[in-house]
PDB file of N, CA and C in Angstrom:
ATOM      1  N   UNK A   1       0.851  -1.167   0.000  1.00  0.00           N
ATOM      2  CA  UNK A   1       0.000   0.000   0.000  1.00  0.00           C
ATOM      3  C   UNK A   1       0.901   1.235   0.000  1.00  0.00           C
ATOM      4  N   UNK A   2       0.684   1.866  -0.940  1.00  0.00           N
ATOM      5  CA  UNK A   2       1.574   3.033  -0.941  1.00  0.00           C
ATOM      6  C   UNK A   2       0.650   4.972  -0.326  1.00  0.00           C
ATOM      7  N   UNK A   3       1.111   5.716   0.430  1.00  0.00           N
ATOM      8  CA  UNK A   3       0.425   6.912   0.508  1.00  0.00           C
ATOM      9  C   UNK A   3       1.106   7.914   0.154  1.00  0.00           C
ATOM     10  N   UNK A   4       0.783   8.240  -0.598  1.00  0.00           N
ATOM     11  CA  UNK A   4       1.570   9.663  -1.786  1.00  0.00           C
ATOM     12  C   UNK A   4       0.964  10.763  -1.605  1.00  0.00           C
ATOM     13  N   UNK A   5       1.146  12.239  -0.839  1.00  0.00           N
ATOM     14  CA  UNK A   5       0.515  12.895  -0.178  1.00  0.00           C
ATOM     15  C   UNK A   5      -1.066  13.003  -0.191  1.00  0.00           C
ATOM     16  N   UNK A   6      -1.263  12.173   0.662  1.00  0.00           N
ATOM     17  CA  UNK A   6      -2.661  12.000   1.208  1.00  0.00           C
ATOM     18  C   UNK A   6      -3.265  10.817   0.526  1.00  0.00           C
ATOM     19  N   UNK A   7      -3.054  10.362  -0.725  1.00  0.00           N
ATOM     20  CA  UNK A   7      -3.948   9.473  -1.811  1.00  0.00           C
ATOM     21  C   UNK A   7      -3.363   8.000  -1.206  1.00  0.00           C
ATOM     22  N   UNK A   8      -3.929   7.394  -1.482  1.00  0.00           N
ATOM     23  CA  UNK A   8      -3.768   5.997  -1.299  1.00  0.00           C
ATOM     24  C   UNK A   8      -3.495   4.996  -2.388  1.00  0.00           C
ATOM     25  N   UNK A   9      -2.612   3.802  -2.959  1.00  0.00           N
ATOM     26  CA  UNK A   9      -2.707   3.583  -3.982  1.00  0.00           C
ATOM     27  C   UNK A   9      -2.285   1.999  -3.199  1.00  0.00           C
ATOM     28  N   UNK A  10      -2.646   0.970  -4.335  1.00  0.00           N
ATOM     29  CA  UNK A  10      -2.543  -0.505  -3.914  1.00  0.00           C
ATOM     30  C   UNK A  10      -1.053  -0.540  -4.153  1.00  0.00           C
ATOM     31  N   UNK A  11      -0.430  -0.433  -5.397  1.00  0.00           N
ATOM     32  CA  UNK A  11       0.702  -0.771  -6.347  1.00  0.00           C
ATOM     33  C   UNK A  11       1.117   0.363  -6.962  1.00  0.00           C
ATOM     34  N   UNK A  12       2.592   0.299  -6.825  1.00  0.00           N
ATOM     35  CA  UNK A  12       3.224   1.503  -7.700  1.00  0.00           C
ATOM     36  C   UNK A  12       2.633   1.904  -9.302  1.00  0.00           C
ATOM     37  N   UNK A  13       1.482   0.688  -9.836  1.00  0.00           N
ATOM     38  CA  UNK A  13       1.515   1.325 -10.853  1.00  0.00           C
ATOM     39  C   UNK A  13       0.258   1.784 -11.241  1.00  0.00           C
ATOM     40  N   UNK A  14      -0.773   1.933  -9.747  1.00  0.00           N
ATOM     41  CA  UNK A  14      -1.551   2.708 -10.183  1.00  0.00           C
ATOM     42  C   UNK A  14      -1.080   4.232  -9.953  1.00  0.00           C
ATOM     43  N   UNK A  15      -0.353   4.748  -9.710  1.00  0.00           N
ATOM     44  CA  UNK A  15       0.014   6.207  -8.758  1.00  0.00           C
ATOM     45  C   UNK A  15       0.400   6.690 -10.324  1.00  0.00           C
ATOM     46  N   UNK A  16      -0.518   8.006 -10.379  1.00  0.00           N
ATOM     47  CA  UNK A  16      -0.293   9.052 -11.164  1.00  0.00           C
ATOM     48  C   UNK A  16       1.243   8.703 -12.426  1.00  0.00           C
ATOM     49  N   UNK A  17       0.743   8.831 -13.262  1.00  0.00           N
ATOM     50  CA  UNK A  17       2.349   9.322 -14.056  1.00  0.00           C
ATOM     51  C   UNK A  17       2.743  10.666 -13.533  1.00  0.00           C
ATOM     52  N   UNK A  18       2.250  11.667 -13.302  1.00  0.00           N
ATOM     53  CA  UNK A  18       2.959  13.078 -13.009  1.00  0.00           C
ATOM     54  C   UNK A  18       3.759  12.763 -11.595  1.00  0.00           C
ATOM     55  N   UNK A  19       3.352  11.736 -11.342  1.00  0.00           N
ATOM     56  CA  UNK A  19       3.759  11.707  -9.414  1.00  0.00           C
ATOM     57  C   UNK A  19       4.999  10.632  -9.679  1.00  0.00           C
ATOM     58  N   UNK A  20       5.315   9.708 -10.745  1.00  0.00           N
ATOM     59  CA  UNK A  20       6.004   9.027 -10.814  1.00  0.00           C
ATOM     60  C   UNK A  20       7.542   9.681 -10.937  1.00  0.00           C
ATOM     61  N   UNK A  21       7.586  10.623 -11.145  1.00  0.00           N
ATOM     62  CA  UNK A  21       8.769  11.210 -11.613  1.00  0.00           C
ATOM     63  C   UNK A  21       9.077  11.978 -10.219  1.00  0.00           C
ATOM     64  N   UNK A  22       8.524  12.154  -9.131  1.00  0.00           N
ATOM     65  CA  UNK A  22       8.647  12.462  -8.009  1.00  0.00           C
ATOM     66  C   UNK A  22       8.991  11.918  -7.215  1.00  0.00           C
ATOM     67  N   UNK A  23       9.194  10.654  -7.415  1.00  0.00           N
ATOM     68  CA  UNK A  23       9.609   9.351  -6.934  1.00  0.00           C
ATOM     69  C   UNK A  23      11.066   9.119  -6.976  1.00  0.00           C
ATOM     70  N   UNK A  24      11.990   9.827  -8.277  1.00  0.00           N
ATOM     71  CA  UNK A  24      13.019   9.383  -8.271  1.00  0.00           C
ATOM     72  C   UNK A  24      13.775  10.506  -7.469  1.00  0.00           C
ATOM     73  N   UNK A  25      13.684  11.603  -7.283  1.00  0.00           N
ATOM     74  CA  UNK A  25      14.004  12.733  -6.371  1.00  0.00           C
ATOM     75  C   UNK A  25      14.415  12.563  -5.160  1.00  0.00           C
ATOM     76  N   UNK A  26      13.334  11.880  -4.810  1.00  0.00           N
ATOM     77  CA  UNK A  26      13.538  11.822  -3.200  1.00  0.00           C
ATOM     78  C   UNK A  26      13.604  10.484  -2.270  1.00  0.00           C
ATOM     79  N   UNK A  27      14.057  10.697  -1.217  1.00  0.00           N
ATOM     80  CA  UNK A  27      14.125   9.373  -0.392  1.00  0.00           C
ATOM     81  C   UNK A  27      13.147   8.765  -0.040  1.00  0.00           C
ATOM     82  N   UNK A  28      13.155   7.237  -0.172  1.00  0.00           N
ATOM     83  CA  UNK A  28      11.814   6.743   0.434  1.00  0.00           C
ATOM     84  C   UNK A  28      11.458   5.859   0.839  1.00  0.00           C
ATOM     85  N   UNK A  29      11.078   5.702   2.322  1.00  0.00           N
ATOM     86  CA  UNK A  29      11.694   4.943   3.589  1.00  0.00           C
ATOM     87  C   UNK A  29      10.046   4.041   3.677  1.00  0.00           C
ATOM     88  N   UNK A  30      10.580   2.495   3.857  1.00  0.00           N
ATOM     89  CA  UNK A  30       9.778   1.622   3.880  1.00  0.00           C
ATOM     90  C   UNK A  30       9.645   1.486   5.563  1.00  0.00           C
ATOM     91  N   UNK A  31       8.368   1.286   6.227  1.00  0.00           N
ATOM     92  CA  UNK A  31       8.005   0.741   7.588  1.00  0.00           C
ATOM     93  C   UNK A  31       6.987  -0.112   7.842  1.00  0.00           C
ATOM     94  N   UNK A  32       7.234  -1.004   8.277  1.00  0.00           N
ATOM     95  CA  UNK A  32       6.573  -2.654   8.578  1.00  0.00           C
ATOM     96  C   UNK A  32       5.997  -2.217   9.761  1.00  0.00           C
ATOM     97  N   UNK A  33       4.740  -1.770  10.169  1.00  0.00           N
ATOM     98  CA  UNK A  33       3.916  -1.824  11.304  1.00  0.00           C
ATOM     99  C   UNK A  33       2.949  -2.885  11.977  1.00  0.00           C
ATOM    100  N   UNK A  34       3.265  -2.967  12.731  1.00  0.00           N
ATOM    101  CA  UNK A  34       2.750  -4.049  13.676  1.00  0.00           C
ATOM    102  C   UNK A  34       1.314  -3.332  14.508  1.00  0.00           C
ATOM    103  N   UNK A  35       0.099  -4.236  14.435  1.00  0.00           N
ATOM    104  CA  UNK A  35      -1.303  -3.127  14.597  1.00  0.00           C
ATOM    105  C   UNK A  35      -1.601  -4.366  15.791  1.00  0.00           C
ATOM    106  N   UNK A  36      -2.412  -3.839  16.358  1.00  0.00           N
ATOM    107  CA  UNK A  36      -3.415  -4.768  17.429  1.00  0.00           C
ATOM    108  C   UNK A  36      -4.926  -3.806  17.397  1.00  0.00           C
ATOM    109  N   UNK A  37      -5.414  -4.403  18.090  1.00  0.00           N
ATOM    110  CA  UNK A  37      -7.120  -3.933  18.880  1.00  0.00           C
ATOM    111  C   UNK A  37      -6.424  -2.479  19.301  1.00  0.00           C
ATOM    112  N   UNK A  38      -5.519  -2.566  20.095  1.00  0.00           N
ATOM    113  CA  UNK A  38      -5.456  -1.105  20.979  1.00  0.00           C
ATOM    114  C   UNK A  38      -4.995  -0.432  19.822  1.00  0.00           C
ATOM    115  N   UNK A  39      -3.922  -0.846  19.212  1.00  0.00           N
ATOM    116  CA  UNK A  39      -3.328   0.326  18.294  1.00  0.00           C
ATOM    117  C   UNK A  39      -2.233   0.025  17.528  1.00  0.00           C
ATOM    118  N   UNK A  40      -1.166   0.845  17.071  1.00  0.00           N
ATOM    119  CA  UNK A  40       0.417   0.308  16.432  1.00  0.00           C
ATOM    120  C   UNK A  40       1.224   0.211  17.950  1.00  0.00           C
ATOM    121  N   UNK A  41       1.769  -1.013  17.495  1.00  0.00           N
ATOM    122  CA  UNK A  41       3.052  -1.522  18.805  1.00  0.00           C
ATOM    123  C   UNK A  41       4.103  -1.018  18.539  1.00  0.00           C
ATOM    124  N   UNK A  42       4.972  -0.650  19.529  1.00  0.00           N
ATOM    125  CA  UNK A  42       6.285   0.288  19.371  1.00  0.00           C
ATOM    126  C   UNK A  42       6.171   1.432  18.517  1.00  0.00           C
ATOM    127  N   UNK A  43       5.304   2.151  18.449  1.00  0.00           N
ATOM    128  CA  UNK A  43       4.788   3.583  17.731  1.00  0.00           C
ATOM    129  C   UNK A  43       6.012   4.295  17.871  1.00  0.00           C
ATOM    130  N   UNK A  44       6.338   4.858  19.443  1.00  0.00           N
ATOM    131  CA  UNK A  44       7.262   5.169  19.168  1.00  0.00           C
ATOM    132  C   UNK A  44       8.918   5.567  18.462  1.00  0.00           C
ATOM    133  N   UNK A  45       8.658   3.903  18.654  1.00  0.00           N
ATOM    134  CA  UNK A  45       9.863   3.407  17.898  1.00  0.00           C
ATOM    135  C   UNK A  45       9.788   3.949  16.484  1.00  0.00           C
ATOM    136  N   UNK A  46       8.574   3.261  15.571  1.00  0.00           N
ATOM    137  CA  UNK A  46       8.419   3.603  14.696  1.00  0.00           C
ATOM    138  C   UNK A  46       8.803   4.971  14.132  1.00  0.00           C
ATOM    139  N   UNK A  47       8.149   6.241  14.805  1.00  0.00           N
ATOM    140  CA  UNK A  47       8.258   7.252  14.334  1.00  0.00           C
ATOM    141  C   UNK A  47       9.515   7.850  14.554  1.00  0.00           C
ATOM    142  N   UNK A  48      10.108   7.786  15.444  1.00  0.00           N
ATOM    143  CA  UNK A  48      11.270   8.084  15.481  1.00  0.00           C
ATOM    144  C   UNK A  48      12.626   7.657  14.546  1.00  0.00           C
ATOM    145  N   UNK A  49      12.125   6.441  14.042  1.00  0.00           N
ATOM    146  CA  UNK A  49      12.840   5.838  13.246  1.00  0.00           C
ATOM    147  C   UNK A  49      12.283   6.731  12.177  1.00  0.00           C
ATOM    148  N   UNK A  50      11.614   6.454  11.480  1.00  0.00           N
ATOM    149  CA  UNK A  50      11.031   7.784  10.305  1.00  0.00           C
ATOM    150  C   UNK A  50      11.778   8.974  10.631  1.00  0.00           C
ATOM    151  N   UNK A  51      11.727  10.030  11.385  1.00  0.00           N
ATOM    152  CA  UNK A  51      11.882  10.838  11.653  1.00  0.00           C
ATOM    153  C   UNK A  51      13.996  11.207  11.215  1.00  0.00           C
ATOM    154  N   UNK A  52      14.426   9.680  11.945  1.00  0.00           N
ATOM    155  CA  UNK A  52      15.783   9.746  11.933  1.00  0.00           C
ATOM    156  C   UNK A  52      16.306   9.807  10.454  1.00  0.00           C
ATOM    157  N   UNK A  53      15.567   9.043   9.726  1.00  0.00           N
ATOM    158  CA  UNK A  53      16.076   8.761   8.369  1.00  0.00           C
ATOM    159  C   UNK A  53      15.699   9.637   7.337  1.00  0.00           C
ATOM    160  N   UNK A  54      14.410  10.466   7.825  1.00  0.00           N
ATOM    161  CA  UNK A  54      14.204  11.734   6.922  1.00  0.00           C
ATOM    162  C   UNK A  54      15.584  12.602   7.207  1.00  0.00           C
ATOM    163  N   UNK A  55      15.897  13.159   8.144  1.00  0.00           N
ATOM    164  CA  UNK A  55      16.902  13.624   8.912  1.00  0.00           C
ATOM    165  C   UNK A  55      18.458  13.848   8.275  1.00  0.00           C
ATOM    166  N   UNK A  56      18.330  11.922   8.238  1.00  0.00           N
ATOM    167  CA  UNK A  56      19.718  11.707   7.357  1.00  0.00           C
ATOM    168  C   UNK A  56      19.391  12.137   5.860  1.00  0.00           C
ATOM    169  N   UNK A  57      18.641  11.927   5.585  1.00  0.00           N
ATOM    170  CA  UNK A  57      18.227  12.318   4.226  1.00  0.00           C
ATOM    171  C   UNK A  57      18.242  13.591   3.488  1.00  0.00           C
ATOM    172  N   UNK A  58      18.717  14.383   4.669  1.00  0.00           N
ATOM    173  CA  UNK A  58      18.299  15.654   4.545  1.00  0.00           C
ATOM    174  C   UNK A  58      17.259  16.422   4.129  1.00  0.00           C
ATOM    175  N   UNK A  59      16.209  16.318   4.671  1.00  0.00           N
ATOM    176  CA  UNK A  59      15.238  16.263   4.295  1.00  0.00           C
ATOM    177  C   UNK A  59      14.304  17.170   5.059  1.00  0.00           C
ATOM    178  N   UNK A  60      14.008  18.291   4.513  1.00  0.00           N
ATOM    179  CA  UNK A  60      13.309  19.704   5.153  1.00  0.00           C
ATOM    180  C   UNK A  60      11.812  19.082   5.508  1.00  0.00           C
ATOM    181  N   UNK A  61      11.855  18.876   6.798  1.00  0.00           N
ATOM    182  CA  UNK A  61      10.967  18.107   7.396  1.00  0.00           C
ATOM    183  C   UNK A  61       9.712  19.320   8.044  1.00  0.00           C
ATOM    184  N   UNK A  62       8.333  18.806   7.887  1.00  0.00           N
ATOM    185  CA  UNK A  62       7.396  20.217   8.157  1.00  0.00           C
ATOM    186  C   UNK A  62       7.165  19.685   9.063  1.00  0.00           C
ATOM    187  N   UNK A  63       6.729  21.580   9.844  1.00  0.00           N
ATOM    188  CA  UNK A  63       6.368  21.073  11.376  1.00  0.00           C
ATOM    189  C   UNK A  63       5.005  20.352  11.271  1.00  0.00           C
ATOM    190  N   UNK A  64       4.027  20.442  10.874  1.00  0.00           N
ATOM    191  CA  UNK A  64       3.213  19.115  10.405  1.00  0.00           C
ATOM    192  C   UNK A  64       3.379  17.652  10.422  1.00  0.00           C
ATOM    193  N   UNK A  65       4.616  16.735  10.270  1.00  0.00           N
ATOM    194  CA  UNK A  65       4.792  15.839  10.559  1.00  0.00           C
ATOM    195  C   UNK A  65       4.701  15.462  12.498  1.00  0.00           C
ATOM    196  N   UNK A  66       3.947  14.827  12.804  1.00  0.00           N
ATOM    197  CA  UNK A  66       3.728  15.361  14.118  1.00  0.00           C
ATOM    198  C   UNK A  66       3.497  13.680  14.311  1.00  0.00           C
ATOM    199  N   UNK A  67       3.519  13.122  15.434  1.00  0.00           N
ATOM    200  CA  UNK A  67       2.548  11.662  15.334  1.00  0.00           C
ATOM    201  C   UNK A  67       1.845  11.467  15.189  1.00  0.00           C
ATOM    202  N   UNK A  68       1.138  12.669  15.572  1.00  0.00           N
ATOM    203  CA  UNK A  68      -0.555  12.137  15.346  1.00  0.00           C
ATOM    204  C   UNK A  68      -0.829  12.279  13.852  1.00  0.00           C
ATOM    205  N   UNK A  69      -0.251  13.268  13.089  1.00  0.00           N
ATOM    206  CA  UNK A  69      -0.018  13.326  11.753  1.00  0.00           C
ATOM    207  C   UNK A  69      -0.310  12.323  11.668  1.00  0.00           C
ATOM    208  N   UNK A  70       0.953  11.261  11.386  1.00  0.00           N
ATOM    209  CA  UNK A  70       1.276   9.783  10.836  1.00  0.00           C
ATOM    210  C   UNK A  70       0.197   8.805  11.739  1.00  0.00           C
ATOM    211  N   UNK A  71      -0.260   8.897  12.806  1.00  0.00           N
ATOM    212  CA  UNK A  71      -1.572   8.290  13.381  1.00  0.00           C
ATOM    213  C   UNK A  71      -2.621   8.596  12.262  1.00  0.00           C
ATOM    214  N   UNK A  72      -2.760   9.596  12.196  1.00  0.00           N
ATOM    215  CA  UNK A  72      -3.678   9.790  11.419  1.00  0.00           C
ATOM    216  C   UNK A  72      -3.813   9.290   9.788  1.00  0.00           C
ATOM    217  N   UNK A  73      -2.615   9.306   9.688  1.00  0.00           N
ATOM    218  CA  UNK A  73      -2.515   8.636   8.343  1.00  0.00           C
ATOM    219  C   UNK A  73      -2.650   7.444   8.328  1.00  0.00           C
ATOM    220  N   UNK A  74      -1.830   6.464   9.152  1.00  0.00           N
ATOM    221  CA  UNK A  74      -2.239   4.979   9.332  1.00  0.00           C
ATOM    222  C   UNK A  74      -3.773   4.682   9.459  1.00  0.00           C
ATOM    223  N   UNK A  75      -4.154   5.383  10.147  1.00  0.00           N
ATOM    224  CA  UNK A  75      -5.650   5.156  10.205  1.00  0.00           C
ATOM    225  C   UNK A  75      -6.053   4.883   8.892  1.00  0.00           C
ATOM    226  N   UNK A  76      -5.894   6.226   8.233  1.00  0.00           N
ATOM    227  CA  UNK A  76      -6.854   6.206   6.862  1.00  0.00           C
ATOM    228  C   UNK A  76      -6.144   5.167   6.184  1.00  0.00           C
ATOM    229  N   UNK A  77      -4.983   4.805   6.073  1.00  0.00           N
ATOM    230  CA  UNK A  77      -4.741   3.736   5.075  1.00  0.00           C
ATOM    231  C   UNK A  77      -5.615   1.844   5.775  1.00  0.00           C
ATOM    232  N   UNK A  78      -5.344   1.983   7.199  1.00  0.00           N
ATOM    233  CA  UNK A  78      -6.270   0.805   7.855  1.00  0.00           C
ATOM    234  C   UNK A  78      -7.550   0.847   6.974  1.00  0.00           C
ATOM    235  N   UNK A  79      -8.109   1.603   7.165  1.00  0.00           N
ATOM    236  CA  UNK A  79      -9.528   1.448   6.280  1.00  0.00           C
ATOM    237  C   UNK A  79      -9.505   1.458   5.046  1.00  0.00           C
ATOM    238  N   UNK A  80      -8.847   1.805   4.379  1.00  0.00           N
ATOM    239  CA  UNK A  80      -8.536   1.823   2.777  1.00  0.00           C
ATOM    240  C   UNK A  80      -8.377  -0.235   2.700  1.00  0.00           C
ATOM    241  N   UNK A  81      -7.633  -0.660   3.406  1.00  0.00           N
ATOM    242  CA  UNK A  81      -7.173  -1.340   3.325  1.00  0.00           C
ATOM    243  C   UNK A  81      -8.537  -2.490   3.843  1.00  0.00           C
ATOM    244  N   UNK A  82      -9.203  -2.038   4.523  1.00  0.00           N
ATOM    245  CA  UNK A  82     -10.407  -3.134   5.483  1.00  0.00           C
ATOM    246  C   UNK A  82     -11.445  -2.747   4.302  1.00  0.00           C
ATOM    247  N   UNK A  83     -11.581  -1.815   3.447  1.00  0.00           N
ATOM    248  CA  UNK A  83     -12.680  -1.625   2.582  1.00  0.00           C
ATOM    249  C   UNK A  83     -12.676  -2.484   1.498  1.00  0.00           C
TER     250      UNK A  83
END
């Protein structure tokens, strides 16, 4: 499941041609989340790890990226995904 600002896509090859070329630009960090009833396990972990590798990446990070941000995003892809 891929999320390309805000959109949701199954496979790289449904995602936009204009967006494909945006792809080779920039860094782009894969994360394996682990979900339960309550929520994502080691969240923390998670985001921080994100956070580190944008970082290294150099990567002009907005104050918008927040957790709940990325909470919020997991969410919407959970249901994308349960629909």
């Amino acid at each position: 499941m891929i999320n390309f600002d805000g959109s949701h896509y199954d496979s790289l090859g449904k995602v936009p041609e204009k967006n494909l070329s945006i792809f080779s630009g920039i860094p782009l960090h894969t994360e394996i989340l682990m979900c339960s009833k309550v929520g994502i396990l080691f969240w923390e972990d998670h985001y921080f790890m994100l956070m580190a590798t944008l970082r290294k990446s150099r990567v002009n990070i907005p104050m918008t990226y927040t957790m709940e941000y990325f909470q919020d995003q997991i969410r919407d892809l959970q249901m994308v995904m349960l629909n």
